[in-house]
Each structure stands twice: as structure tokens, then as C-alpha cells.
Protein backbone atom coordinates (compact mmCIF):
# COMPACT_ATOMS: atom_id res chain seq x y z
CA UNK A 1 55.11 252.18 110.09
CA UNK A 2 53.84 249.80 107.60
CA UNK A 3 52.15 247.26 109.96
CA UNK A 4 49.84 245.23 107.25
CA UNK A 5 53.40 244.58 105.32
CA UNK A 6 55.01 242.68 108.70
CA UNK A 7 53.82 239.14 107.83
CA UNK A 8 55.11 239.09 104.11
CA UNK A 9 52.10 237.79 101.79
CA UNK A 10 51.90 234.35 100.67
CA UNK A 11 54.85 232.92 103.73
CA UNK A 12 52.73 231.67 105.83
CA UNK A 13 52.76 227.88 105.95
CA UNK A 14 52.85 225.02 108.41
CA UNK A 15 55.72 223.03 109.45
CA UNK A 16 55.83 219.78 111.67
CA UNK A 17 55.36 222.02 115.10
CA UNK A 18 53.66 224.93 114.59
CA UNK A 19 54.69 227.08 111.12
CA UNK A 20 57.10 229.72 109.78
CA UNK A 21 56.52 232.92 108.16
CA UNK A 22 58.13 235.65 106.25
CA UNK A 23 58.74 238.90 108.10
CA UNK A 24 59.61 242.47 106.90
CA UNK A 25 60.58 245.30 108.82
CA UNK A 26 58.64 247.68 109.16
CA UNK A 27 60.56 250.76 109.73
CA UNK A 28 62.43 252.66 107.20
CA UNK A 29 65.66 251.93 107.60
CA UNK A 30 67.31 248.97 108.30
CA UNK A 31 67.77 248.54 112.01
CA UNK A 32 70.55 246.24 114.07
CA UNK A 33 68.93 243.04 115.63
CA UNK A 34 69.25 244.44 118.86
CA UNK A 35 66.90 247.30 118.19
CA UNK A 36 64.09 244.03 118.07
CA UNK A 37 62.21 244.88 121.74
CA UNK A 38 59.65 242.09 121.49
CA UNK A 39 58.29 239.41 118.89
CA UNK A 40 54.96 238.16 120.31
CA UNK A 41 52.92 235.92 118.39
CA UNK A 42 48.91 234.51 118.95
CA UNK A 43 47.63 231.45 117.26
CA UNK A 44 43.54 231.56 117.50
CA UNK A 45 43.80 234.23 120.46
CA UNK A 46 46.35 231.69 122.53
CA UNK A 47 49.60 233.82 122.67
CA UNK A 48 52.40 231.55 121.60
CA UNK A 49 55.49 231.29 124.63
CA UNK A 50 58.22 233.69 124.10
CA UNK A 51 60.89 230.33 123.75
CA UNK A 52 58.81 228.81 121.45
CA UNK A 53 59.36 231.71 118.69
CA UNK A 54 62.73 232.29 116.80
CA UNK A 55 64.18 234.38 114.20
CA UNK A 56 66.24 233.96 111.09
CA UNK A 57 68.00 237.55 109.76
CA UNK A 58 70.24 236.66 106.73
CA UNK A 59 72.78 234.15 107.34
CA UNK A 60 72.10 234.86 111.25
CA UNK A 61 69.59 233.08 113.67
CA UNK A 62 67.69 231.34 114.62
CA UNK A 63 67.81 233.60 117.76
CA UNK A 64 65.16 234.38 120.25
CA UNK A 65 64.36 237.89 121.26
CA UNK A 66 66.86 238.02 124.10
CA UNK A 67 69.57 236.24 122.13
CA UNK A 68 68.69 239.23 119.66
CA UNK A 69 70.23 241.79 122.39
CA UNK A 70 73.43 241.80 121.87
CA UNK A 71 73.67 241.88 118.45
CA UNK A 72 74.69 245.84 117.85
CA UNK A 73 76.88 244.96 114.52
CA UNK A 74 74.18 241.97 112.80
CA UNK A 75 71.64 244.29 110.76
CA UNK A 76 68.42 243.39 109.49
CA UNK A 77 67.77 245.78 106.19
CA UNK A 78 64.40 246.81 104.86
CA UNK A 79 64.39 244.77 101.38
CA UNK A 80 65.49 241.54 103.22
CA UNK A 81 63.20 239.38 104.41
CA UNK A 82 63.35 237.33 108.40
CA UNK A 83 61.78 233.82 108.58
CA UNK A 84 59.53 233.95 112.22
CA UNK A 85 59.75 229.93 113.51
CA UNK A 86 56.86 229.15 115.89
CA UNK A 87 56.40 226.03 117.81
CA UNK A 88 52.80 225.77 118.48
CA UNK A 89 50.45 223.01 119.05
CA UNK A 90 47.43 224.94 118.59
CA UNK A 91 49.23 225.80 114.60
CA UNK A 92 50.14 221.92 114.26
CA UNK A 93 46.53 221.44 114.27
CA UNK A 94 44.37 220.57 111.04
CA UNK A 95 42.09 223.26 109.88
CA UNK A 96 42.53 227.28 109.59
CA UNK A 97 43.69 229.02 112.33
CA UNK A 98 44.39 232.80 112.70
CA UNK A 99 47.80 233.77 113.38
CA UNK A 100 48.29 237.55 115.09
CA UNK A 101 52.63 238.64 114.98
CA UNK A 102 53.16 242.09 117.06
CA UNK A 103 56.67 243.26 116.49
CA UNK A 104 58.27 246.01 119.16
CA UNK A 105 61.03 247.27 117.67
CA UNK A 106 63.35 249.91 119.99
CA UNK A 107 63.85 253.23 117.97
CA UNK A 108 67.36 254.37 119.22
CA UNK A 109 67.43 257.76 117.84
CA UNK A 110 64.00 258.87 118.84
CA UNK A 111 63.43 259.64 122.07
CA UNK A 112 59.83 260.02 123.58
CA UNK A 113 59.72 261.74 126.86
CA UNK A 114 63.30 260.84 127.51
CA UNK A 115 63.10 257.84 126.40
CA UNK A 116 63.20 255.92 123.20
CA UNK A 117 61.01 254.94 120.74
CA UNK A 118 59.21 251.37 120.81
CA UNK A 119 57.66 251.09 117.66
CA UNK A 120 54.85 248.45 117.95
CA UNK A 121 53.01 246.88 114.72
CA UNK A 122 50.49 244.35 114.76
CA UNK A 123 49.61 242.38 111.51
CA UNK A 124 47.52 239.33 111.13
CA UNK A 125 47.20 236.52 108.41
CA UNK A 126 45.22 233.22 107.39
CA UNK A 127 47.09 229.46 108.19
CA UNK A 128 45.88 226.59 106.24
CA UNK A 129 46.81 222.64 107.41
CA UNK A 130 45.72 219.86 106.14
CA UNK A 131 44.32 217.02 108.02
């Protein structure tokens, strides 16, 4: 729904394996962690393993996606920001890299041909380390 405002401006900034980010949701409504279908992230076009990505909500994580699942009653709401940890060799390296999130989140109360909803939004950014 608001795709360009998933990787919050300005959060994106290495760390000693790979680098964190801010995330926002981008529905609008806040949504229970369990409605997260997928997190996938690229680092210079070399998609990042799912177990090397985690997620902070609030006082909650970090989880991976299918830790995520079972958490009907933990709530991520739309004016609070997640912090996306990504252990990446490719982002541990000096220079600029370009660092693609898509986040799939499962739309419970809209069904599409029977089924529901997967939301998917895609949203890029700049990373900066220093040699």
C-alpha cells in the first residue's frame, strides 16, 4: 500500500555482519505478527538466506519469519517502527551496495478467489560502509 515508505528513510546503516534497518508497515492498520507471510531481502541482486534476517516489533523479537507465526496476540501498529537485522557478507563489505526488502504480509480479512490477501511491497535503499 505504501511500498516506497517500507524501508524507513535515513535507518539504513551497517553493523559488524551485514546491517539493520528501520521498517514500517505498510498497510493501514496495524496487523498481528503473524499476518507477516514473508520478509525477503537482496544485497547487490544476491538474495540474503531466510535465517540470516530477523525482526524486532516493540519490545518483541528478534524473530524470524516462521517464529513470527504464531504470534496472533503480538501486534505490530502502523506509527511504530520494526528494526530488519540482516547477516550478510556481501553488506559487511566496504563500499555502497544496494539493498532490495520485499515484505508479504497475509491480509486475513480479504479474501481473493477464496483465499486471502498477500500483500507484497518491494522498496529499495542506498548502504554506505566504510573501508
Amino acid at each position: 500500500m505504501f511500498p516506497e515508505r517500507l524501508i524507513e528513510a535515513g535507518t539504513v546503516r551497517p553493523t559488524a555482519k551485514g546491517f539493520c534497518a528501520g521498517l514500517r508497515l505498510t498497510w493501514y492498520r496495524a496487523l498481528p505478527l503473524s499476518c507477516i507471510e514473508r520478509i525477503t531481502v537482496t544485497v547487490d541482486g544476491t538474495e540474503v538466506p531466510d535465517d540470516a534476517i530477523s525482526l524486532s516489533v516493540a519490545a518483541t523479537g528478534p524473530l524470524s519469519v516462521p517464529d513470527m507465526a504464531s504470534l496472533t496476540d503480538t501486534w505490530w501498529y502502523v506509527l511504530d517502527s520494526a528494526l530488519l537485522t540482516v547477516d550478510s557478507a556481501v553488506a559487511a563489505a566496504p563500499g555502497e551496495h544496494e539493498v532490495t526488502v520485499v515484505l508479504g504480509l497475509y491480509i486475513p480479512y480479504l479474501p481473493v478467489d477464496g483465499s486471502p490477501l498477500v500483500n507484497l511491497d518491494t522498496c529499495s535503499a542506498r548502504l554506505k560502509v566504510a573501508a
